[in-house]
PDB file of N, CA and C in Angstrom:
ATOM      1  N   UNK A   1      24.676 -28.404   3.172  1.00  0.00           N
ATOM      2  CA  UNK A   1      24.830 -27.166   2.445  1.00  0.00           C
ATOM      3  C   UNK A   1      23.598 -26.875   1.582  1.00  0.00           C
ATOM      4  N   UNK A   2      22.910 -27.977   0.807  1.00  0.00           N
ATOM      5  CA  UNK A   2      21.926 -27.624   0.270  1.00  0.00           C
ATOM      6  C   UNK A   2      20.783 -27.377   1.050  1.00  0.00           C
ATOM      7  N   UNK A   3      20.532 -28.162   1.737  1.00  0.00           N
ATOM      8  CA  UNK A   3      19.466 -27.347   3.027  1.00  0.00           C
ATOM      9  C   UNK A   3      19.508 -25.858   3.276  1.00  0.00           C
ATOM     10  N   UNK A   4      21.130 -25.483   3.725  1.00  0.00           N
ATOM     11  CA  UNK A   4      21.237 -24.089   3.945  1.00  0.00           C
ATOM     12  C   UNK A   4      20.611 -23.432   2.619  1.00  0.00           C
ATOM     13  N   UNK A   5      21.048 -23.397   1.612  1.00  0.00           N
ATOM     14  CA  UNK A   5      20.631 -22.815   0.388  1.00  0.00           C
ATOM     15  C   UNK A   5      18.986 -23.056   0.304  1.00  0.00           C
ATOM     16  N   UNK A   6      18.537 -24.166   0.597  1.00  0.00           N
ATOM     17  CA  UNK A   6      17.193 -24.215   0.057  1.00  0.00           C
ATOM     18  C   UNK A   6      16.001 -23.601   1.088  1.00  0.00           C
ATOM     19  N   UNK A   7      16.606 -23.312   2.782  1.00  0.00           N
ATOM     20  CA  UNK A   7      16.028 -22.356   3.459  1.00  0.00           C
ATOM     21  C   UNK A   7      16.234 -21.155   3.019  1.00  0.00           C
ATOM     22  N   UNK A   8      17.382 -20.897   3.182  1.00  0.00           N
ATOM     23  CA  UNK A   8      17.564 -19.432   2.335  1.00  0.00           C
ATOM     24  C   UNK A   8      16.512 -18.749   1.481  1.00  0.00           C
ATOM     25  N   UNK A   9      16.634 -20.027   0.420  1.00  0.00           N
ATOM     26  CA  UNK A   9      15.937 -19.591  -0.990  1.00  0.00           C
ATOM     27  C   UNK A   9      14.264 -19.179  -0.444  1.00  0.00           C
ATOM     28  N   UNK A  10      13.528 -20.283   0.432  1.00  0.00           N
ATOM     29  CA  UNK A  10      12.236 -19.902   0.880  1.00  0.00           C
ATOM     30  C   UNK A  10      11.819 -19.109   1.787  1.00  0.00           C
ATOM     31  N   UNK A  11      12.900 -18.731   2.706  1.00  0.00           N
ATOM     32  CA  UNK A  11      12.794 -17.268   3.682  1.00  0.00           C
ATOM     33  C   UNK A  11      13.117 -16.396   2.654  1.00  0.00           C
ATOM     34  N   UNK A  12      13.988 -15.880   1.772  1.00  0.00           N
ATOM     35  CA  UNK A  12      13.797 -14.393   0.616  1.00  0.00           C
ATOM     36  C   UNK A  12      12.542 -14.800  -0.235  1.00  0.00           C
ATOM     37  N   UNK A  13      12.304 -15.739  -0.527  1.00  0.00           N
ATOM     38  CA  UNK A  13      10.884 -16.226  -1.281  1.00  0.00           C
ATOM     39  C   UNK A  13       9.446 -15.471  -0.292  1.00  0.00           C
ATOM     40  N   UNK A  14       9.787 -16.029   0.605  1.00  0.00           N
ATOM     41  CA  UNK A  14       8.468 -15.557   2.299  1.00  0.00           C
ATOM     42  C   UNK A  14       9.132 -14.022   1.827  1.00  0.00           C
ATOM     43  N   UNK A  15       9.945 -12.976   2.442  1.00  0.00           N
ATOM     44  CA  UNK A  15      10.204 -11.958   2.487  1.00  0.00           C
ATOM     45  C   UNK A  15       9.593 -11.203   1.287  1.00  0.00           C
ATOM     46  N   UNK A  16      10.013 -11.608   0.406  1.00  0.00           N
ATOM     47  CA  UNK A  16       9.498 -10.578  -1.264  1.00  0.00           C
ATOM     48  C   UNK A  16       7.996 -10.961  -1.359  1.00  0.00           C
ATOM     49  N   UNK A  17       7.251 -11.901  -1.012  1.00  0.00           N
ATOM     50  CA  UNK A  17       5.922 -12.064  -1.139  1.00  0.00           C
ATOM     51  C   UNK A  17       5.192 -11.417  -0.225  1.00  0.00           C
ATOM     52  N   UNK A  18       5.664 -11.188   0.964  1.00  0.00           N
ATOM     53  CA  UNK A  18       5.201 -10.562   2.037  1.00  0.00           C
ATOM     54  C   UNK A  18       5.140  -8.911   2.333  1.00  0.00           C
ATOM     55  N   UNK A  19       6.074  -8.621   1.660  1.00  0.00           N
ATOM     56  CA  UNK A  19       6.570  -7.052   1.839  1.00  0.00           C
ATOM     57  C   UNK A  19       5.292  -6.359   1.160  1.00  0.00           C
ATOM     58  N   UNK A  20       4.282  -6.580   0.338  1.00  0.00           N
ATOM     59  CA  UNK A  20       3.678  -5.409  -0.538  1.00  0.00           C
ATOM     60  C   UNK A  20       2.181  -5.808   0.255  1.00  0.00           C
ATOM     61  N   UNK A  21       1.901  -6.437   1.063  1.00  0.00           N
ATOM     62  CA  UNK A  21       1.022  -7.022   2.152  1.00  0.00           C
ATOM     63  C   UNK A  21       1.487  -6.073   3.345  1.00  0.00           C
ATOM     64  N   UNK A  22       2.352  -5.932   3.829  1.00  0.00           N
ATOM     65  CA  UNK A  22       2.714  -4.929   4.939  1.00  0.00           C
ATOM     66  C   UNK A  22       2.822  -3.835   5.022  1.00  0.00           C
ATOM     67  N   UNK A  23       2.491  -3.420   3.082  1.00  0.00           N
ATOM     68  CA  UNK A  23       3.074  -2.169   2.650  1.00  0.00           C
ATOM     69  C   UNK A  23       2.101  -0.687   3.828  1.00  0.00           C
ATOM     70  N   UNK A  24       0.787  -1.138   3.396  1.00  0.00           N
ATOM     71  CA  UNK A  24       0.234  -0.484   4.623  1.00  0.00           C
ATOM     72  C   UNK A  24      -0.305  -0.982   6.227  1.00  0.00           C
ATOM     73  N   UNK A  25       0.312   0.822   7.195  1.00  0.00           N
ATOM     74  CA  UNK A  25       0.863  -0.142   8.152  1.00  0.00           C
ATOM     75  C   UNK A  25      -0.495  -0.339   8.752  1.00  0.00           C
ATOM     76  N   UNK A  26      -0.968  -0.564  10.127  1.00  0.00           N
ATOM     77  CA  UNK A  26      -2.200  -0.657  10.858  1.00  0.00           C
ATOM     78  C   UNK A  26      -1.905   0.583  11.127  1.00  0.00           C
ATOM     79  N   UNK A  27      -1.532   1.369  11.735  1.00  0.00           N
ATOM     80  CA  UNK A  27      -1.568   2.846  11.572  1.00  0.00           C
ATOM     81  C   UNK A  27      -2.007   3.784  11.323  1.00  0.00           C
ATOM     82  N   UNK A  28      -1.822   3.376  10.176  1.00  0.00           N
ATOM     83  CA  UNK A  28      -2.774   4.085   8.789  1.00  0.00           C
ATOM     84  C   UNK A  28      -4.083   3.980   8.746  1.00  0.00           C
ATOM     85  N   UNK A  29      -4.345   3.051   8.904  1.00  0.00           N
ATOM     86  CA  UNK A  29      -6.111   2.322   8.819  1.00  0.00           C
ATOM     87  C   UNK A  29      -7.186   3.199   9.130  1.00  0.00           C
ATOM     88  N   UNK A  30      -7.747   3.423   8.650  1.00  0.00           N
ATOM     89  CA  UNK A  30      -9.166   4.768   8.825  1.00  0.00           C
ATOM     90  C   UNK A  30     -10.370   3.505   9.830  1.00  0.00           C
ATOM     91  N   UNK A  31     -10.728   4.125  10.949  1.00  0.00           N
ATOM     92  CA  UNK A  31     -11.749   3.075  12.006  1.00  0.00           C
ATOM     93  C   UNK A  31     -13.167   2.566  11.038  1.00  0.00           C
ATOM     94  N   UNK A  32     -13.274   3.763   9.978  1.00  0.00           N
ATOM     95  CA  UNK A  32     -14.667   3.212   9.028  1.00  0.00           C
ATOM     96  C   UNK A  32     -14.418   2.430   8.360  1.00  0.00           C
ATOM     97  N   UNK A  33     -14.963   1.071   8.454  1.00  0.00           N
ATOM     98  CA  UNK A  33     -14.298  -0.167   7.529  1.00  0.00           C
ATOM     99  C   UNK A  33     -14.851   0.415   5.707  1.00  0.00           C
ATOM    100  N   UNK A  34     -15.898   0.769   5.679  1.00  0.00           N
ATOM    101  CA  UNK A  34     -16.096   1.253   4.618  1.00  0.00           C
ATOM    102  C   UNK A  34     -15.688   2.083   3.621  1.00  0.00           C
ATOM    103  N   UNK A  35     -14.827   3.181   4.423  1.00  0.00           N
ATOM    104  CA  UNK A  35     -14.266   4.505   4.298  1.00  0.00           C
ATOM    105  C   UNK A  35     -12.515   3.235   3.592  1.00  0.00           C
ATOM    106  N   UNK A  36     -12.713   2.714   4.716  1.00  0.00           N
ATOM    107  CA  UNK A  36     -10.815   2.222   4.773  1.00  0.00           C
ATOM    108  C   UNK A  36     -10.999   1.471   3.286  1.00  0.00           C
ATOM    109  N   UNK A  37     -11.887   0.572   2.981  1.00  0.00           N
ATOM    110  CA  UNK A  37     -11.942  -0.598   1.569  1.00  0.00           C
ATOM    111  C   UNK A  37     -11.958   0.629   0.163  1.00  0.00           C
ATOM    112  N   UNK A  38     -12.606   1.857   0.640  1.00  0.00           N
ATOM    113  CA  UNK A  38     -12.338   2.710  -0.323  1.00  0.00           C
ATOM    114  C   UNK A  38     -11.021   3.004  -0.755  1.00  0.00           C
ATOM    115  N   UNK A  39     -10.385   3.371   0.813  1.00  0.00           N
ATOM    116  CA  UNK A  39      -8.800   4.241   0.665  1.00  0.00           C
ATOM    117  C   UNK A  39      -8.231   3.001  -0.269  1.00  0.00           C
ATOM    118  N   UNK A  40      -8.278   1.544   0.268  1.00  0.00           N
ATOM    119  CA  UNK A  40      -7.759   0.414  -0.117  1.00  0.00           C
ATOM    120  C   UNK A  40      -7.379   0.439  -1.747  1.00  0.00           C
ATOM    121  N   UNK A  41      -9.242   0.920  -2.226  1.00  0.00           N
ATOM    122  CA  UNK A  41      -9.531   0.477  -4.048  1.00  0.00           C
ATOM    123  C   UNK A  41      -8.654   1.811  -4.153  1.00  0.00           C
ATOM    124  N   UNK A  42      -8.796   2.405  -4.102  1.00  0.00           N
ATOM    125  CA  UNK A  42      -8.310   4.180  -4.361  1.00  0.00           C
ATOM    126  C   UNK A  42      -6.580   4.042  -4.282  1.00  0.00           C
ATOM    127  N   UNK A  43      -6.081   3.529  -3.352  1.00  0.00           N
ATOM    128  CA  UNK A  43      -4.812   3.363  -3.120  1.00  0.00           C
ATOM    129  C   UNK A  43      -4.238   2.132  -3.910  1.00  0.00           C
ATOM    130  N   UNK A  44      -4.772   1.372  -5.053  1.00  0.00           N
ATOM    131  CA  UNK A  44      -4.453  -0.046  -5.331  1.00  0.00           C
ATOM    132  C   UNK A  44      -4.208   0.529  -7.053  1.00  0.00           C
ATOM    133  N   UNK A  45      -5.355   1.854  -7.298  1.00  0.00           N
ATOM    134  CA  UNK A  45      -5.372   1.846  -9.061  1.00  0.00           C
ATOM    135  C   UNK A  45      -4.415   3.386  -8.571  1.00  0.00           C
ATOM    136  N   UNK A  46      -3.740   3.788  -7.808  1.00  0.00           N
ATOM    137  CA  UNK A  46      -2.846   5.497  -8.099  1.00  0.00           C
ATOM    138  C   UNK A  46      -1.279   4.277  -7.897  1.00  0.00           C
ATOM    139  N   UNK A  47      -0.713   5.175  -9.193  1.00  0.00           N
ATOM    140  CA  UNK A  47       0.957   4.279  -9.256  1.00  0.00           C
ATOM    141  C   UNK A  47       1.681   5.290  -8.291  1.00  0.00           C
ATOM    142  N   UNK A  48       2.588   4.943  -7.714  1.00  0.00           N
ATOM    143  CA  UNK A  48       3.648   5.637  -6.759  1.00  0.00           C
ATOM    144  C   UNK A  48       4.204   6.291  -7.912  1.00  0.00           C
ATOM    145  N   UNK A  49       5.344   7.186  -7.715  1.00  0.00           N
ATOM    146  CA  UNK A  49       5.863   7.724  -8.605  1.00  0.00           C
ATOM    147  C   UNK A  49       6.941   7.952  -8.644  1.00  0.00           C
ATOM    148  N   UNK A  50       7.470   7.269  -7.435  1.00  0.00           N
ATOM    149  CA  UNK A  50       8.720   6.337  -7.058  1.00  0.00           C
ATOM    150  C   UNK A  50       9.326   5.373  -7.475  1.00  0.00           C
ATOM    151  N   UNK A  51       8.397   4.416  -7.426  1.00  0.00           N
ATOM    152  CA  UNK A  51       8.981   2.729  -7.676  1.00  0.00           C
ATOM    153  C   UNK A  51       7.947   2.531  -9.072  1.00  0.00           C
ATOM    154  N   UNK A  52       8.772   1.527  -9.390  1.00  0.00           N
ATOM    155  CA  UNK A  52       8.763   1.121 -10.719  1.00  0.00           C
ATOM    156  C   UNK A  52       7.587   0.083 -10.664  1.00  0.00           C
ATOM    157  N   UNK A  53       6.201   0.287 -11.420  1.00  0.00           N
ATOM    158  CA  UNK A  53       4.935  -0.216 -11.527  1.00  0.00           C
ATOM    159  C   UNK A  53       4.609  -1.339  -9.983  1.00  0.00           C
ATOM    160  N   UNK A  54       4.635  -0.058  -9.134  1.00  0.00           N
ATOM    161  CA  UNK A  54       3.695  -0.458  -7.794  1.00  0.00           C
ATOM    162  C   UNK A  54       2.488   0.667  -7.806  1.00  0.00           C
ATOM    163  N   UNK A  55       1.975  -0.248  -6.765  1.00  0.00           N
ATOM    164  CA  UNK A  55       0.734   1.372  -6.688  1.00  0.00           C
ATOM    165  C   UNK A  55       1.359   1.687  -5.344  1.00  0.00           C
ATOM    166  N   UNK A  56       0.215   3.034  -4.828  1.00  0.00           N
ATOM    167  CA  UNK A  56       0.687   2.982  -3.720  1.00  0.00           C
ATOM    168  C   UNK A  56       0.490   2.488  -2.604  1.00  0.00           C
ATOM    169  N   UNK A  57      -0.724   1.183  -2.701  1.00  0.00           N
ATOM    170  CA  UNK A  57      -0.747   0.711  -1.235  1.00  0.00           C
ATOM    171  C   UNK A  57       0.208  -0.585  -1.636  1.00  0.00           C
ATOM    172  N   UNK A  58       0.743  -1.018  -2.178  1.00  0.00           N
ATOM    173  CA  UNK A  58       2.100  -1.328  -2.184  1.00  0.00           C
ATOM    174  C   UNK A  58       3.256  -1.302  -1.664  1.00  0.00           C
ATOM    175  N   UNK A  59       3.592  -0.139  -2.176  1.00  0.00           N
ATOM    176  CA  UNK A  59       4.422   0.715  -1.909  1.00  0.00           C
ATOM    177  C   UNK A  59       5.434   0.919  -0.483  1.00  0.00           C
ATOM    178  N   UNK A  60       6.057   0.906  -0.253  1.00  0.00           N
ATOM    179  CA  UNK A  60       6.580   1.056   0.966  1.00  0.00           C
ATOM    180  C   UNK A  60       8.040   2.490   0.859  1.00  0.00           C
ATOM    181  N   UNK A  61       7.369   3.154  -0.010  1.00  0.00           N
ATOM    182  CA  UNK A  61       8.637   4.541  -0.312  1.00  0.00           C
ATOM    183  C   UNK A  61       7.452   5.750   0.525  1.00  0.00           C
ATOM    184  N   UNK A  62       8.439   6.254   0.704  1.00  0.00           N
ATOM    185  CA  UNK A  62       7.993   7.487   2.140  1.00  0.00           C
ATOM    186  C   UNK A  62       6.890   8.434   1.269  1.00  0.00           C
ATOM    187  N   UNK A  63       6.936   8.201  -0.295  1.00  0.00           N
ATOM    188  CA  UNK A  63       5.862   9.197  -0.894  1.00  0.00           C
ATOM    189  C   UNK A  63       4.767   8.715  -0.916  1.00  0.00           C
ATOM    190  N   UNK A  64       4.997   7.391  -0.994  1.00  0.00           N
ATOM    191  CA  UNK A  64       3.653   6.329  -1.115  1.00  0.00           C
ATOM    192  C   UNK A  64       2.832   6.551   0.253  1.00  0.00           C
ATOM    193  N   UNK A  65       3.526   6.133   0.704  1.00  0.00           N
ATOM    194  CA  UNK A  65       3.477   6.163   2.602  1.00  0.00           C
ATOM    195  C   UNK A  65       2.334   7.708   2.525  1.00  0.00           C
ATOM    196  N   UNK A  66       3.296   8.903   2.264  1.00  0.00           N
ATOM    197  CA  UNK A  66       2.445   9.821   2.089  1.00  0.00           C
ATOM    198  C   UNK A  66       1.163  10.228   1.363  1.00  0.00           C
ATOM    199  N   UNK A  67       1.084   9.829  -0.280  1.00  0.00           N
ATOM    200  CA  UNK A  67      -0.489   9.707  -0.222  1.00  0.00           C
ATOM    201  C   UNK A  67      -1.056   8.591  -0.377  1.00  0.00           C
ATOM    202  N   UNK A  68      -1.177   7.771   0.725  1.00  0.00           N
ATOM    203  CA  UNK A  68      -1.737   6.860   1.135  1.00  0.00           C
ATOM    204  C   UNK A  68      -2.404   7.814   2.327  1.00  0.00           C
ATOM    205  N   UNK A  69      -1.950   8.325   2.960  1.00  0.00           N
ATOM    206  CA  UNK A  69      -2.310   9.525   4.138  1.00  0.00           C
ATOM    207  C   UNK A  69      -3.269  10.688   3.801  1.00  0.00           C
ATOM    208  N   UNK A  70      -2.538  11.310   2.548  1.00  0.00           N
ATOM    209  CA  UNK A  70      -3.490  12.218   1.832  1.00  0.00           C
ATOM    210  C   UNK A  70      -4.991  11.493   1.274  1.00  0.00           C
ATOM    211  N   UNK A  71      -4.818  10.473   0.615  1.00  0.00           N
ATOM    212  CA  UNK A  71      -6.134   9.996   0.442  1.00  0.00           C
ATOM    213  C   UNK A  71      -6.906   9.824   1.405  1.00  0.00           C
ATOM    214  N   UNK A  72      -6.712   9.075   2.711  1.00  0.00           N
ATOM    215  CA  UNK A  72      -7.003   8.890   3.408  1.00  0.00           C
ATOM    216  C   UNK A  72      -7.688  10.063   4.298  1.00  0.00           C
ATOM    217  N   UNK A  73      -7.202  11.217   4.155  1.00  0.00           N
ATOM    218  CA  UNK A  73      -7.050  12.179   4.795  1.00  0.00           C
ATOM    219  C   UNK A  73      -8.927  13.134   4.290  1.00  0.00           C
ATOM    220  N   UNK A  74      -8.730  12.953   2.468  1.00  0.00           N
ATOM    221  CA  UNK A  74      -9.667  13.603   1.508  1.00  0.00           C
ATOM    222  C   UNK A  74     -10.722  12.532   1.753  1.00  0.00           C
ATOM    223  N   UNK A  75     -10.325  11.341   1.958  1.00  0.00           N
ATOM    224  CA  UNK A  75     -12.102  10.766   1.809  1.00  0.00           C
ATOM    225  C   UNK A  75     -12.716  11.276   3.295  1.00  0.00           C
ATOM    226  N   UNK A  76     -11.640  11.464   4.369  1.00  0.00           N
ATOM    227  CA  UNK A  76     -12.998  11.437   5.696  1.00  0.00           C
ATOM    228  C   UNK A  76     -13.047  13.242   5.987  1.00  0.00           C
ATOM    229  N   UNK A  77     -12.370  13.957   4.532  1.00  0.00           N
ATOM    230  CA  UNK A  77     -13.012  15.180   4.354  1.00  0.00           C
ATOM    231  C   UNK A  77     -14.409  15.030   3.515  1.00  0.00           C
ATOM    232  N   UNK A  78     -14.639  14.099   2.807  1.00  0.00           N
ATOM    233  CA  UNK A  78     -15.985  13.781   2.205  1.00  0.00           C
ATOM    234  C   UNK A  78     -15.834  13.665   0.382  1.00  0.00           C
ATOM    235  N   UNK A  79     -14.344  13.599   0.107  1.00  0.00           N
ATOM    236  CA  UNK A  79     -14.475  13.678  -1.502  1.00  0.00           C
ATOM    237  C   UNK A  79     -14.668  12.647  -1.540  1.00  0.00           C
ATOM    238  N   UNK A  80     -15.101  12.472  -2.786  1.00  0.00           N
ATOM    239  CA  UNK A  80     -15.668  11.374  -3.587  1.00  0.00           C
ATOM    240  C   UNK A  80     -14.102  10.702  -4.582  1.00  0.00           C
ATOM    241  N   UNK A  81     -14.553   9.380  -4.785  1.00  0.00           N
ATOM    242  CA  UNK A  81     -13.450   8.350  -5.499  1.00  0.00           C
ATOM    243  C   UNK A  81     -12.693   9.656  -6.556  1.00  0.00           C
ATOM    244  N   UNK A  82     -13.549  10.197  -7.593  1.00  0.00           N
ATOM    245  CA  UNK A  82     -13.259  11.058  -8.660  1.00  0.00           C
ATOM    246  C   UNK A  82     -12.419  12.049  -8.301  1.00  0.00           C
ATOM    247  N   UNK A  83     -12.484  12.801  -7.237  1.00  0.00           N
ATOM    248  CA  UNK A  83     -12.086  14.244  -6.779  1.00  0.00           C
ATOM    249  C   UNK A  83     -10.431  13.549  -6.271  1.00  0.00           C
ATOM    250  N   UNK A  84     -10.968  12.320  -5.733  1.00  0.00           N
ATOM    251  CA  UNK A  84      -9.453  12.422  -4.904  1.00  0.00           C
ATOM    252  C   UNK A  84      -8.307  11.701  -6.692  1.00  0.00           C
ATOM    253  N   UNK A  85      -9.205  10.960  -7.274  1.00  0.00           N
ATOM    254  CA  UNK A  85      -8.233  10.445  -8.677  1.00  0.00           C
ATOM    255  C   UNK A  85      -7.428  11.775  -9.072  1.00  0.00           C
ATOM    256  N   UNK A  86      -8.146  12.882  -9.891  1.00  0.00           N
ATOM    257  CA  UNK A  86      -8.351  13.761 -10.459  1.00  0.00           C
ATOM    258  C   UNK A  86      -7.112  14.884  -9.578  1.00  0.00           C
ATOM    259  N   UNK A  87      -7.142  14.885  -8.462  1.00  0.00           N
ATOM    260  CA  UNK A  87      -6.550  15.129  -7.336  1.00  0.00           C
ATOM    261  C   UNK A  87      -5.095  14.712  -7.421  1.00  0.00           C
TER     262      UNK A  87
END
């Protein structure tokens, strides 16, 4: 029985550590590695406005999801870090 419990405990342990790592999907990923480490920093300091002190590449709520997209969307229109914050 304690076995059962003590797998348990380290598969929801694996699960909650893992989830904000998956938060963005490959999907998403912009092909410019340069462009993408931007969306990354850019998406790491904007809080969702959903969930309670995540950002949004975190995030795994459908708004996050969404500007994670929008950013993504404004840098390979050509804004700059500022325009899309400010934004």
């Amino acid at each position: 029985m304690n076995k059962i419990r003590a797998l348990t405990l380290v598969v929801l342990s694996y699960l909650i550590y893992i989830q904000p790592i998956m938060a963005v999907q490959p999907n998403e990923r912009l092909a410019d590695p340069l462009l993408e480490e931007r969306a990354r920093i850019l998406s790491q300091n904007i809080r969702c406005l959903v969930c309670q002190n995540q950002s949004i590449d975190d995030s795994n709520a459908t708004l996050a999801k969404d500007l994670r997209a929008l950013v993504r969307e404004k840098l390979t229109a050509g804004a700059t870090n500022d325009e899309i914050l400010i934004f």
